[in-house]
PDB file of N, CA and C in Angstrom:
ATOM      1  N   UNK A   1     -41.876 -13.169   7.518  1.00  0.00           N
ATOM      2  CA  UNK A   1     -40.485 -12.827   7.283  1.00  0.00           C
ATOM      3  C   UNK A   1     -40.206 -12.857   5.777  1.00  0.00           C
ATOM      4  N   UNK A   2     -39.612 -11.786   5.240  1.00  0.00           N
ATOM      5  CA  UNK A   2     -39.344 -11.785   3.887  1.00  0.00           C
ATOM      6  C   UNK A   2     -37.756 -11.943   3.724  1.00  0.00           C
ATOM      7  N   UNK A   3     -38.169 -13.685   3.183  1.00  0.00           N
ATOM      8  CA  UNK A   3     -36.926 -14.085   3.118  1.00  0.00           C
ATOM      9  C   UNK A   3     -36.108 -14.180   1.400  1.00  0.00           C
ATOM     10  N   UNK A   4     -36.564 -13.259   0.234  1.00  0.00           N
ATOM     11  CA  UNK A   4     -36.141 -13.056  -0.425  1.00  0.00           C
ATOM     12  C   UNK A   4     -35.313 -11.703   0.232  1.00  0.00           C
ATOM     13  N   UNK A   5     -35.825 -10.776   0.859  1.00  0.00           N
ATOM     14  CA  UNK A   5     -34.542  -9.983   1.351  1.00  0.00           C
ATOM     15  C   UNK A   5     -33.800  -9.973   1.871  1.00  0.00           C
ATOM     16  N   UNK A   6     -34.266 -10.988   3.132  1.00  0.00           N
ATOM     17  CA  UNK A   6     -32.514 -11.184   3.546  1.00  0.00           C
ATOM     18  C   UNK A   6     -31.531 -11.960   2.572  1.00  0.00           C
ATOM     19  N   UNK A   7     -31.768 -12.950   1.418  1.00  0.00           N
ATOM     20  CA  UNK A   7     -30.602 -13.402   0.123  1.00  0.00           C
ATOM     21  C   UNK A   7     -30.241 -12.699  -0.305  1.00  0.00           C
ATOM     22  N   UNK A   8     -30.758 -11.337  -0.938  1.00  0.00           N
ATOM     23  CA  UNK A   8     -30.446  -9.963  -1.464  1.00  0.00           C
ATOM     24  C   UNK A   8     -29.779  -9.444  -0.418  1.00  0.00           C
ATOM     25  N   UNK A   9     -29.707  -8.978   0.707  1.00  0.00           N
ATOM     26  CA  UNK A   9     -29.021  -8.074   1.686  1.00  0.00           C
ATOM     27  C   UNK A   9     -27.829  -9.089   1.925  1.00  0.00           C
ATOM     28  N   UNK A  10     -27.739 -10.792   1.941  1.00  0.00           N
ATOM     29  CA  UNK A  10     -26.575 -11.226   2.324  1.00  0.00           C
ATOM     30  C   UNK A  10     -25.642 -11.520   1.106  1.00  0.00           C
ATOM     31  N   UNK A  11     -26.392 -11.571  -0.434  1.00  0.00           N
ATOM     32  CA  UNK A  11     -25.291 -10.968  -1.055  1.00  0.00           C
ATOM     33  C   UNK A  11     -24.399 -10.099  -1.256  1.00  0.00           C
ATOM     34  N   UNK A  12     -25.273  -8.916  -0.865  1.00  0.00           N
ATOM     35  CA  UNK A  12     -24.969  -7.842  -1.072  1.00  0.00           C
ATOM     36  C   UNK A  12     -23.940  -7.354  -0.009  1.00  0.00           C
ATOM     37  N   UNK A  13     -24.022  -7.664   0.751  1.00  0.00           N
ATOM     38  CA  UNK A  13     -23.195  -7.934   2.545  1.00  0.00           C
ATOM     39  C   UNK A  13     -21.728  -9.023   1.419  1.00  0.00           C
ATOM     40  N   UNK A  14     -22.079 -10.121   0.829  1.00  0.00           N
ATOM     41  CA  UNK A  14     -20.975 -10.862   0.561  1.00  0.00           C
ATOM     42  C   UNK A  14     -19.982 -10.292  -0.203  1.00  0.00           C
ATOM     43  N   UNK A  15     -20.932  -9.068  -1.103  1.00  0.00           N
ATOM     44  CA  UNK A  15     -19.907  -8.683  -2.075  1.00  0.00           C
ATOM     45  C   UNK A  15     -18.960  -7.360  -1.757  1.00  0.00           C
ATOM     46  N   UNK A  16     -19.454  -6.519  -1.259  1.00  0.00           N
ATOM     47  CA  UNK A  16     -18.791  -5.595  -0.504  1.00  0.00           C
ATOM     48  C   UNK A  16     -18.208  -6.291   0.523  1.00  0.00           C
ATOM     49  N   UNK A  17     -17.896  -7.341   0.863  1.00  0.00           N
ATOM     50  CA  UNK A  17     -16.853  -7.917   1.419  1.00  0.00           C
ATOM     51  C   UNK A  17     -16.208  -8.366   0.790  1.00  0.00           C
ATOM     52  N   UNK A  18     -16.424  -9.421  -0.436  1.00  0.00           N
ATOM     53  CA  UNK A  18     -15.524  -9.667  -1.402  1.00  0.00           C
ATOM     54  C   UNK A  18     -14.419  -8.536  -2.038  1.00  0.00           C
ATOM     55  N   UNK A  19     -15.326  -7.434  -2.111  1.00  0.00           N
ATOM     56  CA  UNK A  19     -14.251  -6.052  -2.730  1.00  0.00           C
ATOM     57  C   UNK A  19     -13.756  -5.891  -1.669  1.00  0.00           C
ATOM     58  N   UNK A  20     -13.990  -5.628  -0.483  1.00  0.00           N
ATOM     59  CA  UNK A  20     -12.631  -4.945   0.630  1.00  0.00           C
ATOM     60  C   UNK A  20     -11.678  -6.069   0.245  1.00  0.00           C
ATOM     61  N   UNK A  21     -11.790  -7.274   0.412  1.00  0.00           N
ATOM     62  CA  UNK A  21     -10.847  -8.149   0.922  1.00  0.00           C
ATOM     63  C   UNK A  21     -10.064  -8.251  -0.711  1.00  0.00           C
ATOM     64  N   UNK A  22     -10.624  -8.121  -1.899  1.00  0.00           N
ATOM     65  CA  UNK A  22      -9.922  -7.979  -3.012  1.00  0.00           C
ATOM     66  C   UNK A  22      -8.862  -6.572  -2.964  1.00  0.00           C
ATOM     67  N   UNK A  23      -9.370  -5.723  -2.855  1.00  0.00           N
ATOM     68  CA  UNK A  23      -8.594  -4.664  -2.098  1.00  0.00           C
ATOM     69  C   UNK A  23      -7.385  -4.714  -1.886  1.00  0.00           C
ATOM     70  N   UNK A  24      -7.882  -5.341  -0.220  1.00  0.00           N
ATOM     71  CA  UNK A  24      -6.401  -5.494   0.365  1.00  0.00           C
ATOM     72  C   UNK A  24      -5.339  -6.418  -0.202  1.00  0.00           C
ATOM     73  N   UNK A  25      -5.687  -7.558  -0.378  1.00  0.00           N
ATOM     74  CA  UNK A  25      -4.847  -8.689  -1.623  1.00  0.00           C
ATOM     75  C   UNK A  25      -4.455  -8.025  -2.891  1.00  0.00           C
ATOM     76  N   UNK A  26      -4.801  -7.056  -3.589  1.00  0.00           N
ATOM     77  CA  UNK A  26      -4.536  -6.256  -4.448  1.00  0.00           C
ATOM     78  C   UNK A  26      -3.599  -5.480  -4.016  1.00  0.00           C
ATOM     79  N   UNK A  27      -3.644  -4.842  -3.358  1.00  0.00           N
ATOM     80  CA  UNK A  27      -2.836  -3.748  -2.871  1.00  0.00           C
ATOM     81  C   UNK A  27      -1.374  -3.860  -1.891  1.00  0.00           C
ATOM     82  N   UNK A  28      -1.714  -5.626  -1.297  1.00  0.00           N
ATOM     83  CA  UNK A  28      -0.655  -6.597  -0.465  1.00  0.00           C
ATOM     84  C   UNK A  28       0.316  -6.586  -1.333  1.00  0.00           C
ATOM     85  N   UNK A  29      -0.612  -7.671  -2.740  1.00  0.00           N
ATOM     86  CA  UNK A  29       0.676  -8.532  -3.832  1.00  0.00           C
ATOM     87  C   UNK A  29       0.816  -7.549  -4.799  1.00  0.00           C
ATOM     88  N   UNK A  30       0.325  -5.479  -4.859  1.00  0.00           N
ATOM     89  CA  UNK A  30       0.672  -5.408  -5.999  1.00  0.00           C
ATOM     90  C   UNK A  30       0.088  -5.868  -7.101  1.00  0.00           C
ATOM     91  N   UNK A  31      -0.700  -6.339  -7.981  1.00  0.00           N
ATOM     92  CA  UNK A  31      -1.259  -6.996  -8.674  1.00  0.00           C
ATOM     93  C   UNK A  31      -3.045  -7.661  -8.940  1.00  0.00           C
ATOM     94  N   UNK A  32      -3.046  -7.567  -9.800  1.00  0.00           N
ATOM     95  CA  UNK A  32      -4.825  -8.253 -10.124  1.00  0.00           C
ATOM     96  C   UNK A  32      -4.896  -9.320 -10.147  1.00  0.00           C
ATOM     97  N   UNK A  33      -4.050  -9.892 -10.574  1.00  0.00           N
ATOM     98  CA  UNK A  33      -4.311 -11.730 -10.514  1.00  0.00           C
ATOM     99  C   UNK A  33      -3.255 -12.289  -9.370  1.00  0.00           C
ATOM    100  N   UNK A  34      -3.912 -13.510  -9.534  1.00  0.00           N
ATOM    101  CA  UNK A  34      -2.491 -13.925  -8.539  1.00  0.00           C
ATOM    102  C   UNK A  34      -2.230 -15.385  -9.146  1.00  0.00           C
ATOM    103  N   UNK A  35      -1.003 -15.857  -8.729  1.00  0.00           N
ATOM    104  CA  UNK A  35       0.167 -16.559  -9.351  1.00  0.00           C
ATOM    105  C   UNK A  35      -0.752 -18.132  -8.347  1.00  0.00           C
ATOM    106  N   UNK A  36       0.235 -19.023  -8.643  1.00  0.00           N
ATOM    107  CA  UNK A  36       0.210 -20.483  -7.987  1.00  0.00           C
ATOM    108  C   UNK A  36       0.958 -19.814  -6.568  1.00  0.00           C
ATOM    109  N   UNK A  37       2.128 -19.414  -6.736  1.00  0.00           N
ATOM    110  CA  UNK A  37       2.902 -18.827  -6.045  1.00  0.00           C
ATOM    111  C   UNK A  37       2.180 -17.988  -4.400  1.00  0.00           C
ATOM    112  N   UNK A  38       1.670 -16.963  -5.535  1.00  0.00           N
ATOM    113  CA  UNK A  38       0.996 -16.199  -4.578  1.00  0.00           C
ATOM    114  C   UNK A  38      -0.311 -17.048  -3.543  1.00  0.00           C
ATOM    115  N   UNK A  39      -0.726 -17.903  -4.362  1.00  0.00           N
ATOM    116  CA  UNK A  39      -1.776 -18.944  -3.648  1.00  0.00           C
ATOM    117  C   UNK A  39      -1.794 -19.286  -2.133  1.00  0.00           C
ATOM    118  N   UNK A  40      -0.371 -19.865  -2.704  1.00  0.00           N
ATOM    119  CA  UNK A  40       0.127 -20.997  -1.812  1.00  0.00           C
ATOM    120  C   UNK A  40       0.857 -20.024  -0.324  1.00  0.00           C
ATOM    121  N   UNK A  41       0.760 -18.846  -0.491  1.00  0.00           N
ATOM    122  CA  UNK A  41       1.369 -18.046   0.379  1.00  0.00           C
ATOM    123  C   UNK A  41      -0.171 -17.618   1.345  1.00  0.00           C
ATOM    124  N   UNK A  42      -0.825 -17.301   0.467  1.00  0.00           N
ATOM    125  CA  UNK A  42      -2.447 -16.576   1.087  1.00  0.00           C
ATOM    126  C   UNK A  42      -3.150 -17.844   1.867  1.00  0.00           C
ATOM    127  N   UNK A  43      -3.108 -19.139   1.142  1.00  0.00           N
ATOM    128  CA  UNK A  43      -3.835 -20.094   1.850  1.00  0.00           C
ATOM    129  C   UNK A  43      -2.777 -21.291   2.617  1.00  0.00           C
ATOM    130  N   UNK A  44      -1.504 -20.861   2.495  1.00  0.00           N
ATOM    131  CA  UNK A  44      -0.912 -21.878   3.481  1.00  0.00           C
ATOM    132  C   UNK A  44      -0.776 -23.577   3.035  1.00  0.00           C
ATOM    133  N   UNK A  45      -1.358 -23.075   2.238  1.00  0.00           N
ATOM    134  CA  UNK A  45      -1.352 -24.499   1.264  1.00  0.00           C
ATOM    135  C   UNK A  45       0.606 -24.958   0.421  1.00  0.00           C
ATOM    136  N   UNK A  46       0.457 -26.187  -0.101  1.00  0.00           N
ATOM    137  CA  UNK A  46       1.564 -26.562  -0.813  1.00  0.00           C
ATOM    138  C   UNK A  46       1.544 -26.686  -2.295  1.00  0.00           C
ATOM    139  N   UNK A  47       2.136 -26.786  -2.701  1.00  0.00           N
ATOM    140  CA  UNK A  47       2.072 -26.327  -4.568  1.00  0.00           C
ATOM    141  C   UNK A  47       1.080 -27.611  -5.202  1.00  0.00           C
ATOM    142  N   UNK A  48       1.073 -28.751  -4.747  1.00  0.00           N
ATOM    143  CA  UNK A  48       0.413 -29.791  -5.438  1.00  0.00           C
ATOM    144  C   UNK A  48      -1.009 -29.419  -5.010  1.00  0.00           C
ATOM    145  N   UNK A  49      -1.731 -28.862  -3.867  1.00  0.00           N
ATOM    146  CA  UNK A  49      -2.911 -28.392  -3.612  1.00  0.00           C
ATOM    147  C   UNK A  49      -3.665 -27.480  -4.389  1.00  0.00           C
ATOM    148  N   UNK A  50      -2.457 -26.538  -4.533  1.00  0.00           N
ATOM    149  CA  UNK A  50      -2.754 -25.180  -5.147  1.00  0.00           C
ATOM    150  C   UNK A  50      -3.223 -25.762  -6.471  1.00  0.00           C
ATOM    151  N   UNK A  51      -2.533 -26.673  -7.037  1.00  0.00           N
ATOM    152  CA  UNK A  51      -2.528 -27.165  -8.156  1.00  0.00           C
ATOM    153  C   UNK A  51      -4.226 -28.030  -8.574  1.00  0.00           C
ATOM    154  N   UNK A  52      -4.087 -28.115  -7.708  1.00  0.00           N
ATOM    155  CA  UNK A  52      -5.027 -29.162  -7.493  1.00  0.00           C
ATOM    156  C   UNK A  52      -6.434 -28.706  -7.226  1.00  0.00           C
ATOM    157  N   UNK A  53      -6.374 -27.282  -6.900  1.00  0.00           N
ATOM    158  CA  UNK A  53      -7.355 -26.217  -6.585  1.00  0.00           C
ATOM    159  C   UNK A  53      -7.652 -25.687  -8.301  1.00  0.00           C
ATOM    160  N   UNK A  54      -6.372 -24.744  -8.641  1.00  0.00           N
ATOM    161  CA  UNK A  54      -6.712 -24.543  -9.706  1.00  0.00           C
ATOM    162  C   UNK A  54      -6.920 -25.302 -11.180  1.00  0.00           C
ATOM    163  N   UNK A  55      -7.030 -26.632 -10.777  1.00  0.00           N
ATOM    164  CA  UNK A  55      -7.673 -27.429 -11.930  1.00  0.00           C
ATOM    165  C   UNK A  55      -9.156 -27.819 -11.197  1.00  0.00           C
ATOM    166  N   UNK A  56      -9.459 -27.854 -10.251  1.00  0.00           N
ATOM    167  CA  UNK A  56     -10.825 -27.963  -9.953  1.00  0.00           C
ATOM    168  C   UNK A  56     -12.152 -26.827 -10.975  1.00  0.00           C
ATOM    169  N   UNK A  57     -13.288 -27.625 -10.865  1.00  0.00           N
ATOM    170  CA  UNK A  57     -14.094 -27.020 -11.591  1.00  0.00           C
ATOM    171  C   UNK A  57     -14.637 -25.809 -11.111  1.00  0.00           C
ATOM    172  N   UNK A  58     -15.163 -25.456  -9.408  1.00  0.00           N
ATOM    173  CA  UNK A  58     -15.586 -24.707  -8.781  1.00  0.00           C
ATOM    174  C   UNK A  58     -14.689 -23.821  -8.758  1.00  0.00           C
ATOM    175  N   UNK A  59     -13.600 -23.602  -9.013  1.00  0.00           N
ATOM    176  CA  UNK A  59     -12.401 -22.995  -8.858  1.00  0.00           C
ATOM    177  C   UNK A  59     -12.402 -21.799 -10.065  1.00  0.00           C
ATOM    178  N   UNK A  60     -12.413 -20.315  -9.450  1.00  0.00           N
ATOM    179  CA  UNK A  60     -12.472 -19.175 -11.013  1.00  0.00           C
ATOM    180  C   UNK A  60     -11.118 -19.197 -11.747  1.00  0.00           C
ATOM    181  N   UNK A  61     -10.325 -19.978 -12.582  1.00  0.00           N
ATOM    182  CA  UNK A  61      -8.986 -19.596 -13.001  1.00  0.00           C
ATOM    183  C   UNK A  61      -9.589 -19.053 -14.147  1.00  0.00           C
ATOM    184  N   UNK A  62      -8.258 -18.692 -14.661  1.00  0.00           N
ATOM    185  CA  UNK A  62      -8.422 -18.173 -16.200  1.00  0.00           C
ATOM    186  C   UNK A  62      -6.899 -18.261 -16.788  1.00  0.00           C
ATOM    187  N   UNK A  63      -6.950 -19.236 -17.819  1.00  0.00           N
ATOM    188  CA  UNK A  63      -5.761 -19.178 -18.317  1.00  0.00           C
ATOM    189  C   UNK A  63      -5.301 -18.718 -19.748  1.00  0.00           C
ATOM    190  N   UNK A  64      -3.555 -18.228 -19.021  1.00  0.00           N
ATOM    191  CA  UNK A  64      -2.786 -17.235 -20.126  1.00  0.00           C
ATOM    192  C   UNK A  64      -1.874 -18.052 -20.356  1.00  0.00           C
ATOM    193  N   UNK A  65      -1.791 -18.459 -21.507  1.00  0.00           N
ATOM    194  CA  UNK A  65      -0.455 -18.998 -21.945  1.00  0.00           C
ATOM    195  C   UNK A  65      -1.009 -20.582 -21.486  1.00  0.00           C
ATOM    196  N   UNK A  66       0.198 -21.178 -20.865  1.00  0.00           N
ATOM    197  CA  UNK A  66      -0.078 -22.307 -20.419  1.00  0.00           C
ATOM    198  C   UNK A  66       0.264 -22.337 -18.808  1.00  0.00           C
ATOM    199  N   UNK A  67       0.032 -21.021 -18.345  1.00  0.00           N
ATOM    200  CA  UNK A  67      -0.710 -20.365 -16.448  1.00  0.00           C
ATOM    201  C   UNK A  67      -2.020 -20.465 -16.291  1.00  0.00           C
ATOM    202  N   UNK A  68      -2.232 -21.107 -15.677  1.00  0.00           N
ATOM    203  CA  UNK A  68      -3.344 -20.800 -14.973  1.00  0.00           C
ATOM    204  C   UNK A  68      -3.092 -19.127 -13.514  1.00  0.00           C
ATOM    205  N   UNK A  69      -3.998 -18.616 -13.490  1.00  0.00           N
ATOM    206  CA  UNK A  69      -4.106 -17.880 -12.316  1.00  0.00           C
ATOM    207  C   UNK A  69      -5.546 -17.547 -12.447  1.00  0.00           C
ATOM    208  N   UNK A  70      -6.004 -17.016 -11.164  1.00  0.00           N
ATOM    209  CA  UNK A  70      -7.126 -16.462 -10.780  1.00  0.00           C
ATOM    210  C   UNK A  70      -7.163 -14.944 -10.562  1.00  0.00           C
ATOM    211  N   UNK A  71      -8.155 -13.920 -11.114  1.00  0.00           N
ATOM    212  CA  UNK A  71      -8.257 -12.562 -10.283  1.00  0.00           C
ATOM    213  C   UNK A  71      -8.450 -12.383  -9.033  1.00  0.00           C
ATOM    214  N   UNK A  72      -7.992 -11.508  -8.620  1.00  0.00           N
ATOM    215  CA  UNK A  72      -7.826 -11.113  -7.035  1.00  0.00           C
ATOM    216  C   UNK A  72      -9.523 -10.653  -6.222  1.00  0.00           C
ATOM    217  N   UNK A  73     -10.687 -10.273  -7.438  1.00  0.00           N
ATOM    218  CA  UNK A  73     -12.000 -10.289  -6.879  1.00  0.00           C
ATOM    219  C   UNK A  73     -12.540 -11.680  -6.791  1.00  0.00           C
ATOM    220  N   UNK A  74     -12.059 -12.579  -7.828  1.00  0.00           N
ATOM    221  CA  UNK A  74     -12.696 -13.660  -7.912  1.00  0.00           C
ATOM    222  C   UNK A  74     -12.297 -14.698  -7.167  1.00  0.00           C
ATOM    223  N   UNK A  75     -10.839 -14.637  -6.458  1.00  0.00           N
ATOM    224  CA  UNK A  75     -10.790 -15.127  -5.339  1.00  0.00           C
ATOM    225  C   UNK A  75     -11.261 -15.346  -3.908  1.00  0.00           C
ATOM    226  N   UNK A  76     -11.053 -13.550  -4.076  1.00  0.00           N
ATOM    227  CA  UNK A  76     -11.830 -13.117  -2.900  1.00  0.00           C
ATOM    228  C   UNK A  76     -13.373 -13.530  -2.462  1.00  0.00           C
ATOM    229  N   UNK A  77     -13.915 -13.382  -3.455  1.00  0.00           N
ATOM    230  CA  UNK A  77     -15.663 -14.347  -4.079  1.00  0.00           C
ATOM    231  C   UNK A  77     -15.499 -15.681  -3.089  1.00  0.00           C
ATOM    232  N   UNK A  78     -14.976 -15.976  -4.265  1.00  0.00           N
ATOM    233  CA  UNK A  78     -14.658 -17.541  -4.052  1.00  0.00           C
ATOM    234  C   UNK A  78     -14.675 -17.943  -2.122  1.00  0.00           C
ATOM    235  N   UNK A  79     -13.621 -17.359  -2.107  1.00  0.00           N
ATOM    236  CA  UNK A  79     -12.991 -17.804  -0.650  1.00  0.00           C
ATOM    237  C   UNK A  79     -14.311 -17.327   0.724  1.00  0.00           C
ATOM    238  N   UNK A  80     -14.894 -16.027   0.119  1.00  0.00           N
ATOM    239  CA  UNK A  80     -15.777 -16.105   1.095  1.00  0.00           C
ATOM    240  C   UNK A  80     -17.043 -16.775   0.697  1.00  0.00           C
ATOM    241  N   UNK A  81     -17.531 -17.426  -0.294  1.00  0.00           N
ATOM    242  CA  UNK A  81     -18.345 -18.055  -0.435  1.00  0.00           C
ATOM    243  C   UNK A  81     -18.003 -19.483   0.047  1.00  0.00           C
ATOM    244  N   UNK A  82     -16.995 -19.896  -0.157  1.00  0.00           N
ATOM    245  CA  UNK A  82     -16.461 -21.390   0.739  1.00  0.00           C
ATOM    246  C   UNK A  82     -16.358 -21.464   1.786  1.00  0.00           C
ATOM    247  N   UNK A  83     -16.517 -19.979   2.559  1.00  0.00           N
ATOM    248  CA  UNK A  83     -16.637 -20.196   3.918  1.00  0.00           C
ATOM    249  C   UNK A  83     -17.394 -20.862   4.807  1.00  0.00           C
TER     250      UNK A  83
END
């Protein structure tokens, strides 16, 4: 069994899922990044979590100003890789 191809085929499977699902979150909120706001709406979560997410290390933010937010692919990443 060549199991370097199936890691290659299930990335590759992860990431073309990552883009649909960036997609649709893109195209939901309008927008490329998303807010604390928007977070806390997608994962059901409460603002001190969210918070608490986006100061984590594993966590893709990128901050503007003194916001943190995340892009809408790199969420998408994210979230299905934590699955």
């Amino acid at each position: 069994m060549n199991y370097e191809m199936d890691f290659v085929n299930l990335k590759s499977e992860l990431g073309v899922a990552a883009a649909l699902e960036a997609k649709r979150l893109a195209e939901k909120y309008n927008k490329d990044y998303l807010t604390c706001d928007d977070l806390q709406e997608i994962m059901q979560l409460g603002k001190n979590n969210v918070y608490h997410l986006l100061d984590s290390e594993d966590f893709p933010t990128i901050k503007v100003g003194s916001r943190k937010v995340v892009s809408v692919i790199a969420f998408a990443f994210w979230s299905l890789k934590a699955a």
